[in-house]
C-alpha atoms as a PDB file:
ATOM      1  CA  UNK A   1      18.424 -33.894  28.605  1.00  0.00           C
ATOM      2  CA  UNK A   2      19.747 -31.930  31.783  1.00  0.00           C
ATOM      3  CA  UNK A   3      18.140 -33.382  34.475  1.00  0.00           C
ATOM      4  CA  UNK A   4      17.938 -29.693  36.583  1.00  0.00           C
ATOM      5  CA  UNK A   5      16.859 -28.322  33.447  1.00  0.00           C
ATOM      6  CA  UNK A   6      13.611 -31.090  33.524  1.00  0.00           C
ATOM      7  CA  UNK A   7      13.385 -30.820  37.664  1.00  0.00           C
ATOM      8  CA  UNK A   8      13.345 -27.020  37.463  1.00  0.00           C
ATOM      9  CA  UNK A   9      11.851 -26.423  34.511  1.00  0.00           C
ATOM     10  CA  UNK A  10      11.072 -22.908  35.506  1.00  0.00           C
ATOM     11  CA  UNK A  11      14.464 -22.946  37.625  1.00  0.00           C
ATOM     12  CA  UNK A  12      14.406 -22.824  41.632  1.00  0.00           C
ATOM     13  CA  UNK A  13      12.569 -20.454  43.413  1.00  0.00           C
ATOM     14  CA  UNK A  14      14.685 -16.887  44.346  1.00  0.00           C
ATOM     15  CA  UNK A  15      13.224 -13.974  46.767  1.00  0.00           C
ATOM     16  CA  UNK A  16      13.575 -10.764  44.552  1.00  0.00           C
ATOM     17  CA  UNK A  17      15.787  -8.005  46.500  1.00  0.00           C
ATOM     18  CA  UNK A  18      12.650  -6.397  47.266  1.00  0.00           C
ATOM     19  CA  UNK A  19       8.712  -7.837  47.668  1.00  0.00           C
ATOM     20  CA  UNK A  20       6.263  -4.521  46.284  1.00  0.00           C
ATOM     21  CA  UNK A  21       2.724  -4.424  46.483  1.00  0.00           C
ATOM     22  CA  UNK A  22       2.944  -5.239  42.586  1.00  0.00           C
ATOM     23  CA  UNK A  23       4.734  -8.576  43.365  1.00  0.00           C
ATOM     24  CA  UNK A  24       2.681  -9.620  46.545  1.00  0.00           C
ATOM     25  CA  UNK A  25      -0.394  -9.030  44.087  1.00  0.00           C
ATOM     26  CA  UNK A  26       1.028 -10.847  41.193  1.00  0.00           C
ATOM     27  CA  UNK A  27       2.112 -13.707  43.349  1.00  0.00           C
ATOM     28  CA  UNK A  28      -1.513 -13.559  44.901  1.00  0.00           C
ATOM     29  CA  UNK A  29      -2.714 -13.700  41.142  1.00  0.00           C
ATOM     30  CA  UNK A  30      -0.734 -16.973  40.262  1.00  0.00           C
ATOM     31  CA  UNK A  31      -2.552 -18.357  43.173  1.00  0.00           C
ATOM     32  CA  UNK A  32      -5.814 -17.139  41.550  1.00  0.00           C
ATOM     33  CA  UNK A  33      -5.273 -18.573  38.068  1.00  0.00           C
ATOM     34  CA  UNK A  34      -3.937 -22.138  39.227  1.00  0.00           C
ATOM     35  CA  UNK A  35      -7.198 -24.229  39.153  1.00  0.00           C
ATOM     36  CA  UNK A  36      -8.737 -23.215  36.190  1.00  0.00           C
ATOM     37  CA  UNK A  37      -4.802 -23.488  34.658  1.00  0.00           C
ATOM     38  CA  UNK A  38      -4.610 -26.608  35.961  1.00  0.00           C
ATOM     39  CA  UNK A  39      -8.282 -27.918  34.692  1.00  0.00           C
ATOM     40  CA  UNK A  40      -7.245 -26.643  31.325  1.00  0.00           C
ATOM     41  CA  UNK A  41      -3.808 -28.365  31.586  1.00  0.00           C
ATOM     42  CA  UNK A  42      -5.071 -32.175  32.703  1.00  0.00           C
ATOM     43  CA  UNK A  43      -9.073 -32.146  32.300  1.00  0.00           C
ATOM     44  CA  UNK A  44      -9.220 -33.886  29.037  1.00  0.00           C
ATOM     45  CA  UNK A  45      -6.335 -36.078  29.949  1.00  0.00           C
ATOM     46  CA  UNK A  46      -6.741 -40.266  29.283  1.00  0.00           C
ATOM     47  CA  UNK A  47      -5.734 -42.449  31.927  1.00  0.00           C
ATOM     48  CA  UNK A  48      -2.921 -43.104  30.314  1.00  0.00           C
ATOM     49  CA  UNK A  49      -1.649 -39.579  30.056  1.00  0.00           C
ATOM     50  CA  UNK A  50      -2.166 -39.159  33.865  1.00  0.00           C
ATOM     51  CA  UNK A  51       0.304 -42.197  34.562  1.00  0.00           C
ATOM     52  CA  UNK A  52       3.060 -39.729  32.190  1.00  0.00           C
ATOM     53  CA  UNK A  53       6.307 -39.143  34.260  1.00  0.00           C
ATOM     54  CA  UNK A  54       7.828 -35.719  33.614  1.00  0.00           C
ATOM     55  CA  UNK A  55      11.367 -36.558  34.106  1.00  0.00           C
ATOM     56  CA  UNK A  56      12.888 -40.214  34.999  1.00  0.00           C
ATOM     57  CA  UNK A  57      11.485 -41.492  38.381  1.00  0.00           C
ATOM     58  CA  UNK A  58       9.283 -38.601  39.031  1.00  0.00           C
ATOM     59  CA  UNK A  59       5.418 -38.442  39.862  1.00  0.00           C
ATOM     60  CA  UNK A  60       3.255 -38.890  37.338  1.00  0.00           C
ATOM     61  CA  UNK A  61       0.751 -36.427  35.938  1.00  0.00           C
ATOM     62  CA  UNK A  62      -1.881 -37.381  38.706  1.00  0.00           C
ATOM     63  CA  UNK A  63       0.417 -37.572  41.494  1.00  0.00           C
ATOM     64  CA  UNK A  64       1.386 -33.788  40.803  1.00  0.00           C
ATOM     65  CA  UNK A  65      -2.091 -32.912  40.693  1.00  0.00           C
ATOM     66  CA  UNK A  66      -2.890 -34.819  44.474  1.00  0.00           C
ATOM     67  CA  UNK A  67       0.182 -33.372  45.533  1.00  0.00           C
ATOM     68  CA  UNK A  68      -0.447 -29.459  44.987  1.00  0.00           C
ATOM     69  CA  UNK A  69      -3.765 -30.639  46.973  1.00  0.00           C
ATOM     70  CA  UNK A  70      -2.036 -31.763  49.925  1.00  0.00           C
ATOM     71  CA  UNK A  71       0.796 -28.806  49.557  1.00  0.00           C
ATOM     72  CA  UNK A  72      -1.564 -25.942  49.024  1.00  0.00           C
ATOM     73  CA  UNK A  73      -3.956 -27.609  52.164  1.00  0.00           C
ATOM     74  CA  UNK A  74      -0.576 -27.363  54.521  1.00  0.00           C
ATOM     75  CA  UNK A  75       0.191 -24.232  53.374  1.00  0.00           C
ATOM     76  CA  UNK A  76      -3.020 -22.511  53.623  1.00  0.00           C
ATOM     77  CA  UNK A  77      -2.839 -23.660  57.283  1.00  0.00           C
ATOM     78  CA  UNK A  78       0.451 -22.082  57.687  1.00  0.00           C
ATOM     79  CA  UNK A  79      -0.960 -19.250  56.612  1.00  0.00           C
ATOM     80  CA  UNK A  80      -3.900 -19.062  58.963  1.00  0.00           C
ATOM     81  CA  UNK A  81      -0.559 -20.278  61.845  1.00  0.00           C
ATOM     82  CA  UNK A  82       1.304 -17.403  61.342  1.00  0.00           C
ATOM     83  CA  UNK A  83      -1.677 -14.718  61.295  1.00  0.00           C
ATOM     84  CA  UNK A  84      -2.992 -16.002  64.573  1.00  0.00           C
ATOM     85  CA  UNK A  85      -0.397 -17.115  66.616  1.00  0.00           C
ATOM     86  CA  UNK A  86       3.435 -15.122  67.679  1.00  0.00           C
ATOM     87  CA  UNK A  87       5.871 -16.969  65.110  1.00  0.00           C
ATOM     88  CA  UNK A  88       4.632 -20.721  64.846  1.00  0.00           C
ATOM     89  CA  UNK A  89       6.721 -23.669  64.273  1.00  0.00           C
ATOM     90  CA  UNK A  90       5.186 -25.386  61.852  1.00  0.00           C
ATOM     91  CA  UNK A  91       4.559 -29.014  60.844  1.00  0.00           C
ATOM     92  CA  UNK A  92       7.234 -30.115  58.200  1.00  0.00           C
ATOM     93  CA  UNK A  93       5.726 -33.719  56.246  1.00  0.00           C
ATOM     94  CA  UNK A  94       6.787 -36.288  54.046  1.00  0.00           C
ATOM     95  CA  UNK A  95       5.799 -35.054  50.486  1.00  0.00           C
ATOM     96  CA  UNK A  96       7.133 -38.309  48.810  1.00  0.00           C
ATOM     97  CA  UNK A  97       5.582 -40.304  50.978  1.00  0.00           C
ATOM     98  CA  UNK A  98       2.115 -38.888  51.008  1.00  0.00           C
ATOM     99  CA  UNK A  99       2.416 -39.205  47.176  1.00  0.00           C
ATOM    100  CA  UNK A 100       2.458 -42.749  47.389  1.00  0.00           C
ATOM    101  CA  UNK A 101      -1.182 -42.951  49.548  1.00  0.00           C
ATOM    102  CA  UNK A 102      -3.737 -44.534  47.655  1.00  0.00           C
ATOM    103  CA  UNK A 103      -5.614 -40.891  47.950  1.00  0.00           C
ATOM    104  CA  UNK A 104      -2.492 -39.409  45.842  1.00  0.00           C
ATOM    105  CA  UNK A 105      -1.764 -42.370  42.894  1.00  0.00           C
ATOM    106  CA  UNK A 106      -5.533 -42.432  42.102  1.00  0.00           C
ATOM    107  CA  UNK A 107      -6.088 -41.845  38.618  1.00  0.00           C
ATOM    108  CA  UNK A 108      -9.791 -39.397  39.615  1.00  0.00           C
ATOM    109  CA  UNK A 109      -8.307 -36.196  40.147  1.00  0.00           C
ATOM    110  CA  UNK A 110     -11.267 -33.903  40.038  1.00  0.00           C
ATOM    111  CA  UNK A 111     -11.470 -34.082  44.060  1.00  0.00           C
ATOM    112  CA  UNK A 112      -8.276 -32.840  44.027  1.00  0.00           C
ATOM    113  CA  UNK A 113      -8.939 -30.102  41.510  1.00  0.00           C
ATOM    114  CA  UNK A 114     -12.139 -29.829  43.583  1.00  0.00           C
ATOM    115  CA  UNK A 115      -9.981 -29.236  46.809  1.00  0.00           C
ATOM    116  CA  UNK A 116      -7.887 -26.430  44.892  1.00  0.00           C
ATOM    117  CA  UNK A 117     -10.823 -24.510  43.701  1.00  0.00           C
ATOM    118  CA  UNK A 118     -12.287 -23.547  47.227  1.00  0.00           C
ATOM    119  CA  UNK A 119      -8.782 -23.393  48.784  1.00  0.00           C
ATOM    120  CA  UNK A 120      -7.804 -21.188  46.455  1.00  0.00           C
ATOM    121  CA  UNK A 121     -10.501 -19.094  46.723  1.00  0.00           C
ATOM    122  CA  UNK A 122     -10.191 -18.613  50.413  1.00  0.00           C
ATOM    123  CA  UNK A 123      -6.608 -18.301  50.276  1.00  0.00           C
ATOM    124  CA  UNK A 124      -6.999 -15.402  47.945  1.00  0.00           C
ATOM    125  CA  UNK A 125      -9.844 -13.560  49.827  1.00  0.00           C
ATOM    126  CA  UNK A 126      -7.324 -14.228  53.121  1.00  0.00           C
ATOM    127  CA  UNK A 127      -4.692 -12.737  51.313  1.00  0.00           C
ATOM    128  CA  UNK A 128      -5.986 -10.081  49.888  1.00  0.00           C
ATOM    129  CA  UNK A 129      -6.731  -8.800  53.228  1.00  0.00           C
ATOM    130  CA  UNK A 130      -4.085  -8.499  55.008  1.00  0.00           C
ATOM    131  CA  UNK A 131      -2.001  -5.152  55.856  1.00  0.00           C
ATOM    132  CA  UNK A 132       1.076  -5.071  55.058  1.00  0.00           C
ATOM    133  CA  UNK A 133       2.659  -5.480  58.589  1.00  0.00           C
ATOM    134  CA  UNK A 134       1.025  -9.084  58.061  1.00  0.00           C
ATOM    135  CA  UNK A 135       3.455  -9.587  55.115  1.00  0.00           C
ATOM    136  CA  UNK A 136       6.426  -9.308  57.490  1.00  0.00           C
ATOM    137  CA  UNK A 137       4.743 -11.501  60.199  1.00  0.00           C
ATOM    138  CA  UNK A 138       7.295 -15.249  61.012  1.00  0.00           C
ATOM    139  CA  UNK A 139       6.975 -18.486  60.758  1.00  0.00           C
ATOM    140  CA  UNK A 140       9.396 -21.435  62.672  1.00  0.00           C
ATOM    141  CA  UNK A 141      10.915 -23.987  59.853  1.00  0.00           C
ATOM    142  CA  UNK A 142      11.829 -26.710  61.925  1.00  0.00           C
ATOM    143  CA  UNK A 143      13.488 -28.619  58.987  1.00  0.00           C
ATOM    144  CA  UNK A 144      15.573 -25.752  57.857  1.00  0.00           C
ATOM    145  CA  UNK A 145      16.010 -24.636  61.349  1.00  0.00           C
ATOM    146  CA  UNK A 146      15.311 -20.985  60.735  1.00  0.00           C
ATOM    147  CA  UNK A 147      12.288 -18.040  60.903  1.00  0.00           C
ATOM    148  CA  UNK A 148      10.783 -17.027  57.231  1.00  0.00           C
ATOM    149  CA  UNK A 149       7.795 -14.596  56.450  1.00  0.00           C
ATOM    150  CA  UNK A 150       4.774 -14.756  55.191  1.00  0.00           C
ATOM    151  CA  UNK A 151       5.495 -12.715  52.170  1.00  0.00           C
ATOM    152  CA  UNK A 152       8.466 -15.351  51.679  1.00  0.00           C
ATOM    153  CA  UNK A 153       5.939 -18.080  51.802  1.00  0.00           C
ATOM    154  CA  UNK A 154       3.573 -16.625  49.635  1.00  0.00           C
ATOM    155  CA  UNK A 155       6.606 -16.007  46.936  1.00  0.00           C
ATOM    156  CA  UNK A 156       7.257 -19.857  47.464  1.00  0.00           C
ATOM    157  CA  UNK A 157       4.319 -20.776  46.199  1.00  0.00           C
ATOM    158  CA  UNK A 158       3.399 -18.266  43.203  1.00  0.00           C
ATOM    159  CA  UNK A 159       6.823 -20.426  42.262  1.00  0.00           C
ATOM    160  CA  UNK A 160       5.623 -23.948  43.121  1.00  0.00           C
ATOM    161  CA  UNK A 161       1.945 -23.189  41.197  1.00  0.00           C
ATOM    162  CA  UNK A 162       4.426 -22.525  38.386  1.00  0.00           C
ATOM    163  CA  UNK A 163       6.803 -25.368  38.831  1.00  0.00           C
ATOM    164  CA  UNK A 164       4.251 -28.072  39.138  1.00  0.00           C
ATOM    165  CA  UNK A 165       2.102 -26.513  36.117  1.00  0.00           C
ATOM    166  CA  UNK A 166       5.564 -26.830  33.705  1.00  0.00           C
ATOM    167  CA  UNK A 167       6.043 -30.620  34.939  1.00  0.00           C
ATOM    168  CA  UNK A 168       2.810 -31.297  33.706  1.00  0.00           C
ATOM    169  CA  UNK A 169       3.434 -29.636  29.953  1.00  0.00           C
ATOM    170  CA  UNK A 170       6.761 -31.371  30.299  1.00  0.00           C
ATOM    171  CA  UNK A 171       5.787 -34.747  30.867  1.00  0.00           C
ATOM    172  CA  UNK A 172       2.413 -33.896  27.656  1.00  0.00           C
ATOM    173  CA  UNK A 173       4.966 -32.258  25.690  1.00  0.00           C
ATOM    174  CA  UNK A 174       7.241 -35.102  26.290  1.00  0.00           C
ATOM    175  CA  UNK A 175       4.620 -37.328  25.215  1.00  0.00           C
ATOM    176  CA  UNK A 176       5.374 -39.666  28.688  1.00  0.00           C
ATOM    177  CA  UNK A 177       9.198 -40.029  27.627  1.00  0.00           C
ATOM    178  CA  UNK A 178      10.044 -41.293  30.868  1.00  0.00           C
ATOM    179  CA  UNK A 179       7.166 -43.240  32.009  1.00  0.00           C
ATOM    180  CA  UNK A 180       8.536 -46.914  32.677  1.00  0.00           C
ATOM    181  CA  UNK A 181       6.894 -48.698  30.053  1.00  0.00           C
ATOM    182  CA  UNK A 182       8.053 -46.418  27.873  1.00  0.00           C
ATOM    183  CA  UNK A 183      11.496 -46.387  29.021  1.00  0.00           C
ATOM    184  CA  UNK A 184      11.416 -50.387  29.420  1.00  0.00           C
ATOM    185  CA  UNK A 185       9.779 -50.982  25.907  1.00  0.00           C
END
């Protein structure tokens, strides 16, 4: 299998030429739908299933899960960063390594789920207020040394909802293919 093909299952994210009200509220949407997509995708999930890898040496099913916790928490504060302060440089962190805190390779993900739930509910009633002279309002990317907007942002992560929702079917639909016992057996 190509490996870009199994880490960008739904391929990387691209900014369309032009964000319209009808994509801001579609991306808003995606943001809307992820929890209950996601308690759909992993709630009936065994332990074992949890500990599936979607591609070789990726997280497991769990680990995604913790992780769009601890994402969707830093972004949500970004959020709230760039609509109350003049172009914020934000706080870039170690995904992989917060992945491997005990919090984050614990097989009880409903506290994470949990997390998602009311974050995504306020993020969505934040969002959906805004004017659109907020969508065009900066943020300082320390990392990538340069200034991106919030309607960038929120276009990032309609994309990352999506991407970390097809890892999951992949590694299910995969049946754990590259989980190391499997791959060691």
């Amino acid at each position: 299998m190509d490996i870009d093909i199994l880490k960008y299952p739904v391929g990387k994210y691209e900014v369309p030429a032009e964000i319209t009200d009808e994509v801001f509220e579609k991306w808003i949407l995606t943001l809307q739908e992820l929890p209950e997509k996601l308690k759909k995708l992993v709630g009936n999930l065994s332990y074992d299933e949890l500990e599936m890898q979607y591609r070789p040496g990726s997280w497991n099913v769990k680990q995604v899960v913790h992780h769009l916790a601890d994402s969707h928490m830093n972004s949500f504060i970004r959020f709230k960063l760039i609509l109350t302060e003049d172009n914020p440089t934000i706080k870039p962190y170690d995904e992989a390594a917060w992945a491997k805190t005990a919090d984050a390779d614990n097989e009880e993900i409903t506290e994470s789920i949990e997390i998602l739930e009311g974050l995504h509910n306020r993020w969505v009633m934040l969002l959906k207020s805004l004017k659109p002279e907020h969508r065009k309002l900066t943020y300082f990317h320390p990392e990538y040394n340069r200034e991106f907007t919030l309607e960038w942002m929120l276009g990032l992560y309609n994309w990352h909802c999506k991407h970390h929702l097809a890892h999951i079917k992949q590694a299910i639909e995969l049946e754990g293919e590259f989980t190391p016992e499997k791959v060691n057996a």
